[in-house]
C-alpha atoms as a PDB file:
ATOM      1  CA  UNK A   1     -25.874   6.812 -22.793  1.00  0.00           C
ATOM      2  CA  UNK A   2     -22.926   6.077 -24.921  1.00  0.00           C
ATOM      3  CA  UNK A   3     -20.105   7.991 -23.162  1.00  0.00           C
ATOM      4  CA  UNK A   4     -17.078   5.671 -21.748  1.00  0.00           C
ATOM      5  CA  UNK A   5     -17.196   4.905 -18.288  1.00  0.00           C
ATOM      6  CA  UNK A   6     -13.573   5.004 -16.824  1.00  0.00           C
ATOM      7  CA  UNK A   7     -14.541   4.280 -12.858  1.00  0.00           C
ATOM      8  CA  UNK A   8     -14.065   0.517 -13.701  1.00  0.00           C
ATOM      9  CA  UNK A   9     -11.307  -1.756 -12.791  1.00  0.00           C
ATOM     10  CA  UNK A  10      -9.664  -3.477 -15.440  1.00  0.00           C
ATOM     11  CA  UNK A  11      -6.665  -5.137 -16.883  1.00  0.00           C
ATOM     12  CA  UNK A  12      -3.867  -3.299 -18.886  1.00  0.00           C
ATOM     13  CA  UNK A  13      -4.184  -6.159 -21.705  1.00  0.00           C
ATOM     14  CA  UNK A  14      -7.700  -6.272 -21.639  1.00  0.00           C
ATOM     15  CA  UNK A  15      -8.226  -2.354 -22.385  1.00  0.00           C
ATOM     16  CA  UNK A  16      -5.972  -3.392 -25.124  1.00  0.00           C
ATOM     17  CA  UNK A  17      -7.981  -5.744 -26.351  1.00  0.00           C
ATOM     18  CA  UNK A  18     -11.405  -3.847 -26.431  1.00  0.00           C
ATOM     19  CA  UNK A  19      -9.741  -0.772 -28.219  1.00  0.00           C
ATOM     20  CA  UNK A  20      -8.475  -3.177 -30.528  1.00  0.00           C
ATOM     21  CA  UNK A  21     -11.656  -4.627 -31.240  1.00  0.00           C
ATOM     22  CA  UNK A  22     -12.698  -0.879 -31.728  1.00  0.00           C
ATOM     23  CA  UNK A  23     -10.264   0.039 -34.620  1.00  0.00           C
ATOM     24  CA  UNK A  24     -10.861  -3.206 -36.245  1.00  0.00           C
ATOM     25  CA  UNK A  25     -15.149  -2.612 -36.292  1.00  0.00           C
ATOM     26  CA  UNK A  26     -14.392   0.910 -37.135  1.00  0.00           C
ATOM     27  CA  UNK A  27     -13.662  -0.513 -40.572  1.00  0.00           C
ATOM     28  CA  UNK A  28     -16.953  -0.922 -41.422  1.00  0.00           C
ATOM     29  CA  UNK A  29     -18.901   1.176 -39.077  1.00  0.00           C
ATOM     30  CA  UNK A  30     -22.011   1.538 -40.730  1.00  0.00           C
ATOM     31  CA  UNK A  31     -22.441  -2.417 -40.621  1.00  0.00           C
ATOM     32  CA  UNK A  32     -25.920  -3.353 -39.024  1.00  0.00           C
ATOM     33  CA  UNK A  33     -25.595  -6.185 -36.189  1.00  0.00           C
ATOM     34  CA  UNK A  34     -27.889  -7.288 -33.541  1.00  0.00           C
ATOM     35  CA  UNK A  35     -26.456  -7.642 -30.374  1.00  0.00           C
ATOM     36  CA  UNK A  36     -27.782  -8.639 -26.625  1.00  0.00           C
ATOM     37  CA  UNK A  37     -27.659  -5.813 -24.182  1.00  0.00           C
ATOM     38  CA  UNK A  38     -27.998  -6.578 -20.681  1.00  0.00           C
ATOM     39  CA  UNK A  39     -31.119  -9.195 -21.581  1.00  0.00           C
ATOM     40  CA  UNK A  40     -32.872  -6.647 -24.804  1.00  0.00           C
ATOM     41  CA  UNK A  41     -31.887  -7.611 -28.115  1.00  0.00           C
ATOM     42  CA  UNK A  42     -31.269  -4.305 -30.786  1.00  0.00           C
ATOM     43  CA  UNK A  43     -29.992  -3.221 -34.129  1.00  0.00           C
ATOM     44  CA  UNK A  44     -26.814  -1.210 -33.827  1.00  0.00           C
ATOM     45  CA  UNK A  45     -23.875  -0.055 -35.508  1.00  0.00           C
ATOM     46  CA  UNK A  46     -21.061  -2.858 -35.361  1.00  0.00           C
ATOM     47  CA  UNK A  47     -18.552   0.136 -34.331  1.00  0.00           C
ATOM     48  CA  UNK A  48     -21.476   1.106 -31.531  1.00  0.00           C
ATOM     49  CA  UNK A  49     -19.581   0.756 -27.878  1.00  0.00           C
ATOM     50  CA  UNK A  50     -22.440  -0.343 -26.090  1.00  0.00           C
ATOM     51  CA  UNK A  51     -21.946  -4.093 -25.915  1.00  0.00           C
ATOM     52  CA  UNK A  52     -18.277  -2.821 -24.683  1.00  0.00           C
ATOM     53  CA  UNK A  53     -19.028  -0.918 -21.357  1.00  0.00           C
ATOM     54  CA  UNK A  54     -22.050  -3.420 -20.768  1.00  0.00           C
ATOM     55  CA  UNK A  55     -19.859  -6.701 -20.889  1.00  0.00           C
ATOM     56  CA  UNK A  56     -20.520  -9.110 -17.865  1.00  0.00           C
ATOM     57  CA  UNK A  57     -22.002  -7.863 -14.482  1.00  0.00           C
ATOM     58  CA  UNK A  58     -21.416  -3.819 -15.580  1.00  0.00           C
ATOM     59  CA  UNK A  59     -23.729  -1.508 -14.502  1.00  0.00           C
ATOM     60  CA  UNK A  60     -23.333   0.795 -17.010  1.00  0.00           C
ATOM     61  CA  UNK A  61     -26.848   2.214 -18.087  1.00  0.00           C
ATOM     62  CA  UNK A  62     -28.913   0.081 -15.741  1.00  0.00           C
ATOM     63  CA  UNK A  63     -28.981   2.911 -12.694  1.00  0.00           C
ATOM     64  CA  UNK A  64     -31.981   4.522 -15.369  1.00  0.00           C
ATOM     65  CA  UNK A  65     -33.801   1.540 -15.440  1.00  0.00           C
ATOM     66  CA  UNK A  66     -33.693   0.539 -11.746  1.00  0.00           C
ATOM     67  CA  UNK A  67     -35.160   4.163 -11.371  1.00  0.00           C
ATOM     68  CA  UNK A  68     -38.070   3.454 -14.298  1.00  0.00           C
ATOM     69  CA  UNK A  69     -38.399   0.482 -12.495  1.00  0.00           C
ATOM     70  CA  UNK A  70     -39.147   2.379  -8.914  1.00  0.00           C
ATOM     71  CA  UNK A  71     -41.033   5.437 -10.320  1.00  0.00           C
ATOM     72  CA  UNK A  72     -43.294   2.734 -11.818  1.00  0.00           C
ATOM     73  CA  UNK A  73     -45.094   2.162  -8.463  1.00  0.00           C
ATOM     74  CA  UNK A  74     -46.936   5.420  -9.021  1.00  0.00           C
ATOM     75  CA  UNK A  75     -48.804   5.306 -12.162  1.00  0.00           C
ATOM     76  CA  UNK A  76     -47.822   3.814 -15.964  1.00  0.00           C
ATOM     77  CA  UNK A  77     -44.371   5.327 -16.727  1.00  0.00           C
ATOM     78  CA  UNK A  78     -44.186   7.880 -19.686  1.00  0.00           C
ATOM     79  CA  UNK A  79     -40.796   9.428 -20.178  1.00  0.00           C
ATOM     80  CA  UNK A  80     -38.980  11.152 -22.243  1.00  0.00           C
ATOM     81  CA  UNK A  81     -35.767   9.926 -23.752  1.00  0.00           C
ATOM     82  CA  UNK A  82     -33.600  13.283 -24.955  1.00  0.00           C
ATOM     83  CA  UNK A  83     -31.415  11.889 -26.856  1.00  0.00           C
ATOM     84  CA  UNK A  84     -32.304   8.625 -27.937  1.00  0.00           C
ATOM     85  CA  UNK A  85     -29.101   7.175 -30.231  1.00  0.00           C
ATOM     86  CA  UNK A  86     -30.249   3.763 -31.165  1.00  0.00           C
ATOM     87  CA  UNK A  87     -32.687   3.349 -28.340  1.00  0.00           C
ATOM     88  CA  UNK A  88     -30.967   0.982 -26.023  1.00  0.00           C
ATOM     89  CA  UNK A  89     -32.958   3.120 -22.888  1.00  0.00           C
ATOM     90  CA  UNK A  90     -35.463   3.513 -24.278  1.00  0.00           C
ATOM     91  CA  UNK A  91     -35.921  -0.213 -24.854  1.00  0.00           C
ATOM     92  CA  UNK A  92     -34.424  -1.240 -21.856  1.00  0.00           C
ATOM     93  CA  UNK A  93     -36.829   0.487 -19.463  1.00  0.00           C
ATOM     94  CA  UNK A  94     -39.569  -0.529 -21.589  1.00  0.00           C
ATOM     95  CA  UNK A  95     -38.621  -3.975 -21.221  1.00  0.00           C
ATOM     96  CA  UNK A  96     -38.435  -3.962 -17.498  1.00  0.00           C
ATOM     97  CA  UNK A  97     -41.586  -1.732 -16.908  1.00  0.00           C
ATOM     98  CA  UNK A  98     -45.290  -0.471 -17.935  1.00  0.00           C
ATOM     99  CA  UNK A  99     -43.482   2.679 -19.523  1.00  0.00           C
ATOM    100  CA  UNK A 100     -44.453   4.752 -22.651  1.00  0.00           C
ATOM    101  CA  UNK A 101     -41.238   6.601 -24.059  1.00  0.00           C
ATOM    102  CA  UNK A 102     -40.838   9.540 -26.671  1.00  0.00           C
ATOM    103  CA  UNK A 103     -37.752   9.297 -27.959  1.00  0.00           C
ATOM    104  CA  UNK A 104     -36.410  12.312 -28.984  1.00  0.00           C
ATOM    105  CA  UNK A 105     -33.183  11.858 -31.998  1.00  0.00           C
ATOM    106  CA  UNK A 106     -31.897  14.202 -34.311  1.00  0.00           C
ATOM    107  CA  UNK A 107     -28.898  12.787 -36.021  1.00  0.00           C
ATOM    108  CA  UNK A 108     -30.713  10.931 -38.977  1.00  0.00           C
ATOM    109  CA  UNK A 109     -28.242   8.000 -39.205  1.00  0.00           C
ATOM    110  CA  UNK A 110     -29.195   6.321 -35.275  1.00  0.00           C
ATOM    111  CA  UNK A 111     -32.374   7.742 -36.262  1.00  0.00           C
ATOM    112  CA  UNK A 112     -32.876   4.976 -38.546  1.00  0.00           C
ATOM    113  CA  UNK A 113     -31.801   2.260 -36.154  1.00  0.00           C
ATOM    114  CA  UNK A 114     -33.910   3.601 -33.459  1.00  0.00           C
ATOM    115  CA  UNK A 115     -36.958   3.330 -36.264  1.00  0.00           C
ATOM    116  CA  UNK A 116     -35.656  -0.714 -36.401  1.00  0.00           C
ATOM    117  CA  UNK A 117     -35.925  -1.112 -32.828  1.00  0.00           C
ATOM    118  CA  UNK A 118     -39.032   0.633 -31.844  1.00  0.00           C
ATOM    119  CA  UNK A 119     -41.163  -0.699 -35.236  1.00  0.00           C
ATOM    120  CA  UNK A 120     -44.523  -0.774 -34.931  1.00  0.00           C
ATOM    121  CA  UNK A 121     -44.736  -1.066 -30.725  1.00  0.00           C
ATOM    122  CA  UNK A 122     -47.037   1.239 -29.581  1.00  0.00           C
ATOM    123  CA  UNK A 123     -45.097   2.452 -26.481  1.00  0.00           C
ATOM    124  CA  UNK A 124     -42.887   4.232 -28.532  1.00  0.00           C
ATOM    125  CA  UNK A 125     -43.243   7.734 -30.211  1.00  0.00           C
ATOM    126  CA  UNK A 126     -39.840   9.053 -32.263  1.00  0.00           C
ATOM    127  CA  UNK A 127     -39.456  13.299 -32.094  1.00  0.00           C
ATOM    128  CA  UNK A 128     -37.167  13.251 -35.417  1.00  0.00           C
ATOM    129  CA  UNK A 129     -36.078  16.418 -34.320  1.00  0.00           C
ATOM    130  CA  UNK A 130     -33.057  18.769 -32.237  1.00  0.00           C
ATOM    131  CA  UNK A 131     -34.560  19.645 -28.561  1.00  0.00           C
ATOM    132  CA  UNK A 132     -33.958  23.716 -28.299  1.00  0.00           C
ATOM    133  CA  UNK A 133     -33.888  25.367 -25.125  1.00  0.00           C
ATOM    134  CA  UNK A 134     -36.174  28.300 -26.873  1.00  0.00           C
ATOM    135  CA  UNK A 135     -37.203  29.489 -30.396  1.00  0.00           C
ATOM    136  CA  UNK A 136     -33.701  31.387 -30.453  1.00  0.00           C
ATOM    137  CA  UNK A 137     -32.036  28.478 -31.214  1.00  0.00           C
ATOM    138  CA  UNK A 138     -34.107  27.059 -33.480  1.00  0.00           C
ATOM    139  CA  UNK A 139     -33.243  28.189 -36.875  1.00  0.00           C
ATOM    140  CA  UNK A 140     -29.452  27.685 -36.353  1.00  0.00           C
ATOM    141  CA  UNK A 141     -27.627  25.551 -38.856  1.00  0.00           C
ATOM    142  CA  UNK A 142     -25.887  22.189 -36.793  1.00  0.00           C
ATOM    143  CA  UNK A 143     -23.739  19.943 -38.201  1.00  0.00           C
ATOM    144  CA  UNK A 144     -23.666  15.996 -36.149  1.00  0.00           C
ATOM    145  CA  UNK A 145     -19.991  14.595 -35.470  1.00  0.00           C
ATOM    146  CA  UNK A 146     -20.095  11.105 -34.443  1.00  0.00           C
ATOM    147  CA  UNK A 147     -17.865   9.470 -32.323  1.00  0.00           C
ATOM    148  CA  UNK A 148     -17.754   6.080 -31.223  1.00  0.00           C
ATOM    149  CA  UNK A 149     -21.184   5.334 -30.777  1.00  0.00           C
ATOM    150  CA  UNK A 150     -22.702   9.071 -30.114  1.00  0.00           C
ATOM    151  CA  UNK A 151     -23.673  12.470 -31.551  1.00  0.00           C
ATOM    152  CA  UNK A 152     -22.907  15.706 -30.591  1.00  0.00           C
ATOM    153  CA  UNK A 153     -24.152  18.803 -32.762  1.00  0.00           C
ATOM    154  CA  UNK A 154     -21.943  21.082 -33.492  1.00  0.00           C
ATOM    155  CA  UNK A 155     -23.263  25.188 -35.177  1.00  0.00           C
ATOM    156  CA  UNK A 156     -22.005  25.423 -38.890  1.00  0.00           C
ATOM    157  CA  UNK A 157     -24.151  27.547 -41.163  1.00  0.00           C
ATOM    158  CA  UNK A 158     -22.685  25.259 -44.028  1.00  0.00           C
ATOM    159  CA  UNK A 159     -24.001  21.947 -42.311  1.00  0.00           C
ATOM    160  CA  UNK A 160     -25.384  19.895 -44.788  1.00  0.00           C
ATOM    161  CA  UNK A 161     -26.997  17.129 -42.577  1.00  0.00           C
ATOM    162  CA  UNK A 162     -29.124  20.068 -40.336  1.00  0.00           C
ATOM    163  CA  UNK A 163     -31.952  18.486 -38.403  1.00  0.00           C
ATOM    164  CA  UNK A 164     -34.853  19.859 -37.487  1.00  0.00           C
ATOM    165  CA  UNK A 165     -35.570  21.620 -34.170  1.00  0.00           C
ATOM    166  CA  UNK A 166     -38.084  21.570 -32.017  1.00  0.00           C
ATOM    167  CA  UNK A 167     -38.864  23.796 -28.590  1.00  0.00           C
ATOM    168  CA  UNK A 168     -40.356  22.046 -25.587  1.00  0.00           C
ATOM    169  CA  UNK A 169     -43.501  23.622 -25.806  1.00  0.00           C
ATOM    170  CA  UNK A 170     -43.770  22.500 -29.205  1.00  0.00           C
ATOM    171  CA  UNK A 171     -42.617  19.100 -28.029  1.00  0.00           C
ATOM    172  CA  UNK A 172     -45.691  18.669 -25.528  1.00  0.00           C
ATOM    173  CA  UNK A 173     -48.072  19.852 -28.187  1.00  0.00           C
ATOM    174  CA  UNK A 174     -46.837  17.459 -30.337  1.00  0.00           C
ATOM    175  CA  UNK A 175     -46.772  13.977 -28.040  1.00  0.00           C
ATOM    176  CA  UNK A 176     -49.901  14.797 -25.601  1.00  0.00           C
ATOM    177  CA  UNK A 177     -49.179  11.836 -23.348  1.00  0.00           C
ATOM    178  CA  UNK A 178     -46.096  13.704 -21.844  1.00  0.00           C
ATOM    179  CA  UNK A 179     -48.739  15.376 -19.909  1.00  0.00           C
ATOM    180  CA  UNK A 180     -48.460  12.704 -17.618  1.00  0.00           C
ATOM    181  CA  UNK A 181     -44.835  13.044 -17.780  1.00  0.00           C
ATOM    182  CA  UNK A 182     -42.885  11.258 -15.146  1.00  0.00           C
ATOM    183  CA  UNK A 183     -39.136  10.670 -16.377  1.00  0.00           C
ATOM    184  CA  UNK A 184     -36.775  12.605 -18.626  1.00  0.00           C
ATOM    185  CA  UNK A 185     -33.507  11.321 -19.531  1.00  0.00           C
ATOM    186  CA  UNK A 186     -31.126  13.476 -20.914  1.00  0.00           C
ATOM    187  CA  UNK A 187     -27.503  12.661 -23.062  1.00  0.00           C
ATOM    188  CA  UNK A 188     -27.098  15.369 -25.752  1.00  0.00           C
ATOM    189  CA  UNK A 189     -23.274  15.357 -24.955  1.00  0.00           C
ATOM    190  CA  UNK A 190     -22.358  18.895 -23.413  1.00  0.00           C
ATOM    191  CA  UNK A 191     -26.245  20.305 -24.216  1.00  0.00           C
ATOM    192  CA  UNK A 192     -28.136  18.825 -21.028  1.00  0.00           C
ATOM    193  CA  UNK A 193     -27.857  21.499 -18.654  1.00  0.00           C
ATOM    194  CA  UNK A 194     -29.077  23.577 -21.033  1.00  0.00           C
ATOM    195  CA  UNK A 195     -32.079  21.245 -22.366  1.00  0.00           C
ATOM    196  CA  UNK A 196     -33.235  20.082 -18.642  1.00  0.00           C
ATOM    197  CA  UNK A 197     -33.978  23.308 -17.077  1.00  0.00           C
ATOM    198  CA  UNK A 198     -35.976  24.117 -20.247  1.00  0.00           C
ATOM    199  CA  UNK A 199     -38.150  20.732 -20.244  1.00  0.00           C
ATOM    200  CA  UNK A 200     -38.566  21.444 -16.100  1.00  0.00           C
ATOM    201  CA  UNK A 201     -40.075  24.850 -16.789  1.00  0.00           C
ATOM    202  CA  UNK A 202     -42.077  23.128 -19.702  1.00  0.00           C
ATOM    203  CA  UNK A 203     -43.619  20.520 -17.479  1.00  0.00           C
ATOM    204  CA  UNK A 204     -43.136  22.266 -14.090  1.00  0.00           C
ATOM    205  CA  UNK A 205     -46.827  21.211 -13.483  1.00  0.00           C
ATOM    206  CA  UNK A 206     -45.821  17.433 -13.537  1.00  0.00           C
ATOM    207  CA  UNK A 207     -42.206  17.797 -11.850  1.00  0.00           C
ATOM    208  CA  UNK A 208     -40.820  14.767 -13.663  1.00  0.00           C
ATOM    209  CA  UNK A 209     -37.255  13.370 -12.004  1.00  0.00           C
ATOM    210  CA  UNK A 210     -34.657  14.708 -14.493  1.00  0.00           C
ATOM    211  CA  UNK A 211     -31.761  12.238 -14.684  1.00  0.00           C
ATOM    212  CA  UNK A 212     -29.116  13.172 -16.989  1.00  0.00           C
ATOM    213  CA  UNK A 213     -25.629  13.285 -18.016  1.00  0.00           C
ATOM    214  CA  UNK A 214     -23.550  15.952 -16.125  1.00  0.00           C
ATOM    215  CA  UNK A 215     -19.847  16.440 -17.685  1.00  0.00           C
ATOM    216  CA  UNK A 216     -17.938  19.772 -17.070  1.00  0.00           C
ATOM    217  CA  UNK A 217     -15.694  19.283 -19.574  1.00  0.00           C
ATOM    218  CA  UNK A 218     -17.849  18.548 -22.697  1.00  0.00           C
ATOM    219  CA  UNK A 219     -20.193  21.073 -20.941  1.00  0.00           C
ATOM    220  CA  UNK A 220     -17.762  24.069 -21.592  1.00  0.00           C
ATOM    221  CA  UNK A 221     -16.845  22.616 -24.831  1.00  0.00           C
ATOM    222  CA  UNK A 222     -20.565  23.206 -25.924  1.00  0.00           C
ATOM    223  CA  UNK A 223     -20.407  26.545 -24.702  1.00  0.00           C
ATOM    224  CA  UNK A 224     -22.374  26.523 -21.506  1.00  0.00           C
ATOM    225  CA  UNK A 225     -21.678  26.465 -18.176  1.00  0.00           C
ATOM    226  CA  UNK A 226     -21.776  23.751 -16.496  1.00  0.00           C
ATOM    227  CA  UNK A 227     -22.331  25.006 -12.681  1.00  0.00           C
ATOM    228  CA  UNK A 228     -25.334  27.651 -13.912  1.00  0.00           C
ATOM    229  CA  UNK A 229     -27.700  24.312 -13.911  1.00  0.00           C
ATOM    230  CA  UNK A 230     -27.602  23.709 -10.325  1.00  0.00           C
ATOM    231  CA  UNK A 231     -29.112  26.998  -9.071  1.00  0.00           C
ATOM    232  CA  UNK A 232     -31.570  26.808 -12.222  1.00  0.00           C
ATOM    233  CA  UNK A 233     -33.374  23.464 -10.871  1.00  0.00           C
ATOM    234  CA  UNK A 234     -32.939  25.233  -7.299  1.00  0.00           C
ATOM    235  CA  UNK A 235     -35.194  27.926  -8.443  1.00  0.00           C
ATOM    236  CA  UNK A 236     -37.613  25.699 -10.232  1.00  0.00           C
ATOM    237  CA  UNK A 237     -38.036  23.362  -6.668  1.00  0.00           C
ATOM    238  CA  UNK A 238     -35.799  20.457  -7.216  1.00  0.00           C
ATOM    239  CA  UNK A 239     -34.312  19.805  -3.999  1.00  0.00           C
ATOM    240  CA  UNK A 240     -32.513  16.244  -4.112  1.00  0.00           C
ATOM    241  CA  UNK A 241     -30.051  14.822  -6.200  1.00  0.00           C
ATOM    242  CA  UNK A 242     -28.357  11.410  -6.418  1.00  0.00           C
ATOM    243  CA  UNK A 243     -25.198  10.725  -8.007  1.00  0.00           C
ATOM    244  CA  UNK A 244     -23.821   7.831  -9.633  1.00  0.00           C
ATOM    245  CA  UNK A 245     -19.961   7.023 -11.537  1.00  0.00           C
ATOM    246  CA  UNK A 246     -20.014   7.567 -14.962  1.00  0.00           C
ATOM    247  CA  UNK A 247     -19.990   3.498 -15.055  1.00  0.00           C
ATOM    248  CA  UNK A 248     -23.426   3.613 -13.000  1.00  0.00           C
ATOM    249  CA  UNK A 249     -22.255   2.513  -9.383  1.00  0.00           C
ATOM    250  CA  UNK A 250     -23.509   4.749  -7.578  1.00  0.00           C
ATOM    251  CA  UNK A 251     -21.775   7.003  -4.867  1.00  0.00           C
ATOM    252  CA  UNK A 252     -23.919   9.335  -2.938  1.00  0.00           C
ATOM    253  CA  UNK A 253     -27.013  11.760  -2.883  1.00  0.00           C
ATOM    254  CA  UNK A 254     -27.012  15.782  -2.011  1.00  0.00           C
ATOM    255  CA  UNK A 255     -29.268  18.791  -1.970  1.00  0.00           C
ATOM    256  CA  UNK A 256     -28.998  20.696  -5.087  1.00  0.00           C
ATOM    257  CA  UNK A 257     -27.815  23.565  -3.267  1.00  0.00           C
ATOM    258  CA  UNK A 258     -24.380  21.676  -2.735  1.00  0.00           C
ATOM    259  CA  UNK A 259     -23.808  20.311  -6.239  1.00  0.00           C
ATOM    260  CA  UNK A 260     -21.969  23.481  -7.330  1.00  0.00           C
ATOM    261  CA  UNK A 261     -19.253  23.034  -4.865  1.00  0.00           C
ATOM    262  CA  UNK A 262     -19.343  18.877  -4.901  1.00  0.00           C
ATOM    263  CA  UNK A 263     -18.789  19.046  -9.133  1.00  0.00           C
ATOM    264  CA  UNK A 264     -15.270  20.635  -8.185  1.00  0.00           C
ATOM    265  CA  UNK A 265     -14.057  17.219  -8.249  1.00  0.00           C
ATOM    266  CA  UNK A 266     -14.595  16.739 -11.527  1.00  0.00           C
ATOM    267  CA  UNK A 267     -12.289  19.620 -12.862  1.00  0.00           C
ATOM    268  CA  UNK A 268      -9.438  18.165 -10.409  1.00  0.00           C
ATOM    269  CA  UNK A 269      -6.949  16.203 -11.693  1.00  0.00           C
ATOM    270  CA  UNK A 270      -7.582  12.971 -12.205  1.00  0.00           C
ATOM    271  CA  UNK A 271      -6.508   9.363 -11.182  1.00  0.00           C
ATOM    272  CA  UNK A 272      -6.978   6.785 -13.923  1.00  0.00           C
ATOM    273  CA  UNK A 273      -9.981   5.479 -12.330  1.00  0.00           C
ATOM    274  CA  UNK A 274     -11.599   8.995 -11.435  1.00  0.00           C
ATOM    275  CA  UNK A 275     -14.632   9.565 -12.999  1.00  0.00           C
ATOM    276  CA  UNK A 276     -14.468  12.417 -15.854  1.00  0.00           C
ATOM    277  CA  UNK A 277     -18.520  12.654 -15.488  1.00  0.00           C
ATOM    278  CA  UNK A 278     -21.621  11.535 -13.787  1.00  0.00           C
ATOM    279  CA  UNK A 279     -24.922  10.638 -14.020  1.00  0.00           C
ATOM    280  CA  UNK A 280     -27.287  12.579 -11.727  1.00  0.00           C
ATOM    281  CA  UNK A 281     -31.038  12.189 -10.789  1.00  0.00           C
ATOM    282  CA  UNK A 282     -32.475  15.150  -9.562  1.00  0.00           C
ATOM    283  CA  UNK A 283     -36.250  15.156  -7.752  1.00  0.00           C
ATOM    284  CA  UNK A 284     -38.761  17.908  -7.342  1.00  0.00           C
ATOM    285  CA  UNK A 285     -39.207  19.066  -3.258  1.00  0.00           C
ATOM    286  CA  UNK A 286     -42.784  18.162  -3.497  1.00  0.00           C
ATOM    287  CA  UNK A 287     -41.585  14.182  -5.298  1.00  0.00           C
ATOM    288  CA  UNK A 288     -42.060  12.326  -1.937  1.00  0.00           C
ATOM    289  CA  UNK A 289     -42.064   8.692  -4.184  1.00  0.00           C
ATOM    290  CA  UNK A 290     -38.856  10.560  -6.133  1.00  0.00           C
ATOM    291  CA  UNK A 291     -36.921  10.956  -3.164  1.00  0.00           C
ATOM    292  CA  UNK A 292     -37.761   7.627  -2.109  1.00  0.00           C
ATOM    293  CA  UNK A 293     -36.524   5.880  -5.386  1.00  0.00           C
ATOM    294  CA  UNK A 294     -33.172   7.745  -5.807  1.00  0.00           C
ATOM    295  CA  UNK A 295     -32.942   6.860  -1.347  1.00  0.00           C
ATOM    296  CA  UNK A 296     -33.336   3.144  -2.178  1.00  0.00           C
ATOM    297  CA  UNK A 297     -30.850   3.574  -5.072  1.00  0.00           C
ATOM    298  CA  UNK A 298     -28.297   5.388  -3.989  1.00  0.00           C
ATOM    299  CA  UNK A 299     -28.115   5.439   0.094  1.00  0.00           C
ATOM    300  CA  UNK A 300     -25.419   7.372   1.154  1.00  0.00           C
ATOM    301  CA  UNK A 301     -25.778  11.004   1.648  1.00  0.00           C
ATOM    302  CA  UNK A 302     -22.293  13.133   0.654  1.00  0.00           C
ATOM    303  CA  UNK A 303     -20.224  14.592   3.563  1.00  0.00           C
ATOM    304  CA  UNK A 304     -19.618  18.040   3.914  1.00  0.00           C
ATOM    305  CA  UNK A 305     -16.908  20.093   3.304  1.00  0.00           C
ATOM    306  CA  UNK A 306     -14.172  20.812   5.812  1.00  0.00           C
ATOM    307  CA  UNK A 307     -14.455  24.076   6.848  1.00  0.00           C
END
């Protein structure tokens, strides 16, 4: 969850400052530091932004773990982490509950940072691997482009750096304790509403909540469409779905059903604090402790439309 929030207040100079501070670390990139994140120490990049959009009282990221943290009550936590850059979430729920996470990474540079941080703890299993929607798209050639702190994959048949894939079939086989699957997070940057659906149908017997990022833009930019994932979850039997600011605050829940017409907002034009994404949990009709945790977490419900 590297993306940068922009629904946070702050100064002119200070923005400055902190993109500053990113030109001068994106010197030397590659540069290994340890750093505190919101009370987990990890190995990172020294051009990663995480320490940057997690500064002080922010949010940012911790609307994931106050959800681990909730879904906990049920049973030990196994999720799966789609996307697992360095493993800051991974790490960070697994610091704050009984959780077991497969992370699931395909660029092989955060791949070997996320090796540093999760060495030798046995509640972590690494998928070294692309997650596919279906066997279609697994042969194709990818190519990562890093930004900032994240990875998107782009197709190039001349990629040099082409990761594995895997389906998500051939992800359960592989990590059998996702049969207790309770969590999946999702940030694949434009690939998610693609990826979820797929893992839903895969584990359709457990229902896992699906929280991930939703962002029209990038979305499009991937080649999908954005709105198609609403109706998909509809059909599958997720009903509820609770929204937070792309800096985590979080702003109010829905039924699925309503999300194509509420993600309008999105495409409008924007103030400088609108947000240009969100994060969304989204919970199975039949999740009574799901709709519960994402009630606690996010209690108003969204006002209709004006007729």
């Amino acid at each position: 969850m590297t993306s940068e929030p922009t629904d946070f207040r702050e100064s002119a100079v200070r923005r400055f400052r902190r993109r500053l501070g990113w030109a001068v670390r994106d010197l030397r990139p590659t540069r290994p530091v340890v750093r505190e994140v919101q009370g987990v120490r990890m190995v990172m990049p020294w051009s990663h932004r995480l320490p940057d959009y997690t500064r002080g009282d922010s949010p940012y990221g911790q609307n994931l773990v106050d959800l681990a943290v909730r879904l906990t009550r049920d049973e030990p936590l196994v999720v799966l982490d789609i996307g697992s850059n360095i493993g800051d979430s991974a790490l960070q729920i697994a610091h704050a509950t009984d959780a077991f996470v497969v992370c699931v990474e395909a660029d092989p540079y955060y791949l070997g940072f996320l090796r540093r941080n999760t060495r030798d703890d046995p509640r972590f299993e690494i998928e070294a691997a692309l997650l596919v929607p279906d066997a279609s798209e697994a042969d194709a050639a990818r190519r990562a482009i890093r930004i900032g702190g994240t990875t998107r994959f782009v197709e190039d048949a001349d990629a040099p750096d082409s990761s594995p894939a895997v389906t998500p079939p051939q992800l359960r086989e592989r990590h059998p304790r996702t049969n207790r699957l309770r969590l999946v997070k999702s940030d694949t940057d434009g690939y998610d509403v693609a990826i979820v659906p797929a893992v839903a149908r895969e584990w359709s017997d457990r229902k896992p909540v699906l929280f991930f990022e939703y962002d029209p833009a990038t979305t499009r930019a991937a080649g999908h469409d954005p709105i198609a994932v609403w109706g998909e979850l509809a059909a599958l039997g997720y009903r509820d779905v609770a929204v937070w600011g792309n800096g985590g605050h979080p702003l109010w829940r829905a039924d699925v059903t309503e999300m194509a017409v509420a993600s309008r907002v999105l495409d409008a034009p924007k103030q400088r604090y609108d947000p240009t994404y969100w994060d969304v949990a989204v919970v199975h009709a039949d999740d009574e402790s799901g709709h519960a945790a994402i009630k606690a977490l996010v209690p108003s419900v969204r006002s209709p439309e004006p007729a």
